[in-house]
Protein backbone atom coordinates (compact mmCIF):
# COMPACT_ATOMS: atom_id res chain seq x y z
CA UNK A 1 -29.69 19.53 100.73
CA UNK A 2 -30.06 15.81 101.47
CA UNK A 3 -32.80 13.37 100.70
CA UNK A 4 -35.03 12.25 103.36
CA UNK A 5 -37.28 8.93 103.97
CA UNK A 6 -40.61 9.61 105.05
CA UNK A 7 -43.74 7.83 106.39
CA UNK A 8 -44.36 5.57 103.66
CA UNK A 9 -40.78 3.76 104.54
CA UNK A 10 -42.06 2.85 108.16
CA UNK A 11 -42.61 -1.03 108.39
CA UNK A 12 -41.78 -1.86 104.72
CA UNK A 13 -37.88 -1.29 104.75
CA UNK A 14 -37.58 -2.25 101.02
CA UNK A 15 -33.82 -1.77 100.96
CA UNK A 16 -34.07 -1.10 96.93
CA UNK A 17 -33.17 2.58 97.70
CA UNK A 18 -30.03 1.02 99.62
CA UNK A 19 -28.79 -0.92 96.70
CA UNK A 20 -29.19 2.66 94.36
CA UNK A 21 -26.84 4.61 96.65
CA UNK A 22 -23.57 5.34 95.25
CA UNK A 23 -22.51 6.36 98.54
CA UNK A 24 -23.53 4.19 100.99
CA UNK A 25 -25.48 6.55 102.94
CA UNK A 26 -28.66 4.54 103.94
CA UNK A 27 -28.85 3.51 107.73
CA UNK A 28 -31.25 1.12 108.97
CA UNK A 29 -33.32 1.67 112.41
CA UNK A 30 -35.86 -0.64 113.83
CA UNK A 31 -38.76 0.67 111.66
CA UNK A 32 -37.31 2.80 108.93
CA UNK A 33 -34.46 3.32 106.45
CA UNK A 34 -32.79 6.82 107.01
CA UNK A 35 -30.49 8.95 104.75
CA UNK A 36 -27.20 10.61 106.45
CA UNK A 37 -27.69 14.52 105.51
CA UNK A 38 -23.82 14.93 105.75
CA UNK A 39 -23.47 11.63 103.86
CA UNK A 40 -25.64 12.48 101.53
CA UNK A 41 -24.56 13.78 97.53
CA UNK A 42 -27.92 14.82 96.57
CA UNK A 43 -27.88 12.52 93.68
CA UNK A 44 -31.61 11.21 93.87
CA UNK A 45 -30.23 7.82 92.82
CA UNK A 46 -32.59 6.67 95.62
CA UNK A 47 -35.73 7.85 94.86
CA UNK A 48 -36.65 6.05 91.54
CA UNK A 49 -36.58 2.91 92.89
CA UNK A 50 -38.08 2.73 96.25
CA UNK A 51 -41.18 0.91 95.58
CA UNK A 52 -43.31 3.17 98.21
CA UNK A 53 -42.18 6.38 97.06
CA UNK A 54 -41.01 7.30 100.09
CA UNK A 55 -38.24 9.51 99.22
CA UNK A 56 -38.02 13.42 99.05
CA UNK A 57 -35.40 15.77 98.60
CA UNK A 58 -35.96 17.88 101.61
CA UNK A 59 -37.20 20.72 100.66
CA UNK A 60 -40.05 18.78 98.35
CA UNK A 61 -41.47 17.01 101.07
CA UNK A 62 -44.98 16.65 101.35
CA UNK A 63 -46.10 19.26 104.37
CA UNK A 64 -47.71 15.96 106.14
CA UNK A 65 -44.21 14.41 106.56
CA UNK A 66 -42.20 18.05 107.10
CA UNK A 67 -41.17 16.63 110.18
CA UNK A 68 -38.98 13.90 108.88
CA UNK A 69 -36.53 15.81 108.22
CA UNK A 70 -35.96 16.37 111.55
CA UNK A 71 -36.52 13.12 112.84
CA UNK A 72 -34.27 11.87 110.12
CA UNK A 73 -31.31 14.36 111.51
CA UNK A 74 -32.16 13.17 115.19
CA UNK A 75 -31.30 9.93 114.23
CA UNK A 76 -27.76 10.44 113.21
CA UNK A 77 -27.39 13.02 116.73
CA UNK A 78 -24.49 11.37 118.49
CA UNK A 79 -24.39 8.07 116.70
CA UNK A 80 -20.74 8.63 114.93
CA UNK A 81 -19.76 5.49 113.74
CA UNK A 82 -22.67 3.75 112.54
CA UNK A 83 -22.86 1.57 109.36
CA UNK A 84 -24.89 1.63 106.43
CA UNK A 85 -27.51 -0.32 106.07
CA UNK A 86 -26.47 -3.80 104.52
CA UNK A 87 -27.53 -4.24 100.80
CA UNK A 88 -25.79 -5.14 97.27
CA UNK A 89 -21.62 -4.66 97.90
CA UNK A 90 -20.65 -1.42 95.65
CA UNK A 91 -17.79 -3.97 94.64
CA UNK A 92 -20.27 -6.63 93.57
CA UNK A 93 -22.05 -3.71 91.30
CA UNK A 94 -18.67 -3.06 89.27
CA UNK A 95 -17.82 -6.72 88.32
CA UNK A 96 -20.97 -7.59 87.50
CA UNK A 97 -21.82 -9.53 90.44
């Protein structure tokens, strides 16, 4: 089960949660950050620091914002190829950069 990136997110696009993820899995849209289900480890890695504390696991999502977790896995409908959103190089992390 992946994490998801709810209301809170919209307009703020803190990219902290970006810089957490081990895997890369954060994509950017025009007024959100979104988390690739299939890309997705399930670590929580992202949660802690997002500023807005707008990040659920899926099935803890507030039922106001249930229907992220759709919108989230609309997002990623047909859009192979994509790249993560840009934040802190997972190279630049190991030496110290």
């Amino acid at each position: 089960m992946a994490y998801v990136i709810a209301e809170p997110c919209i307009g703020v696009k803190d990219r902290a949660c970006v810089d957490a993820c081990p895997v890369d899995c954060i994509y950017e849209d025009e007024d959100q950050l979104y988390i690739h289900p299939d890309e997705c480890i399930d670590c929580g890695a992202c949660v802690e620091p997002c500023p807005v504390d707008a990040i659920f696991a899926e099935d803890e999502l507030p039922e106001k914002w249930r229907f992220y977790a759709e919108k989230n896995r609309k997002f990623f409908e047909g859009k192979e190829g994509l790249s993560p959103a840009p934040g802190k190089s997972k190279i630049d992390e190991r030496v110290g950069n």
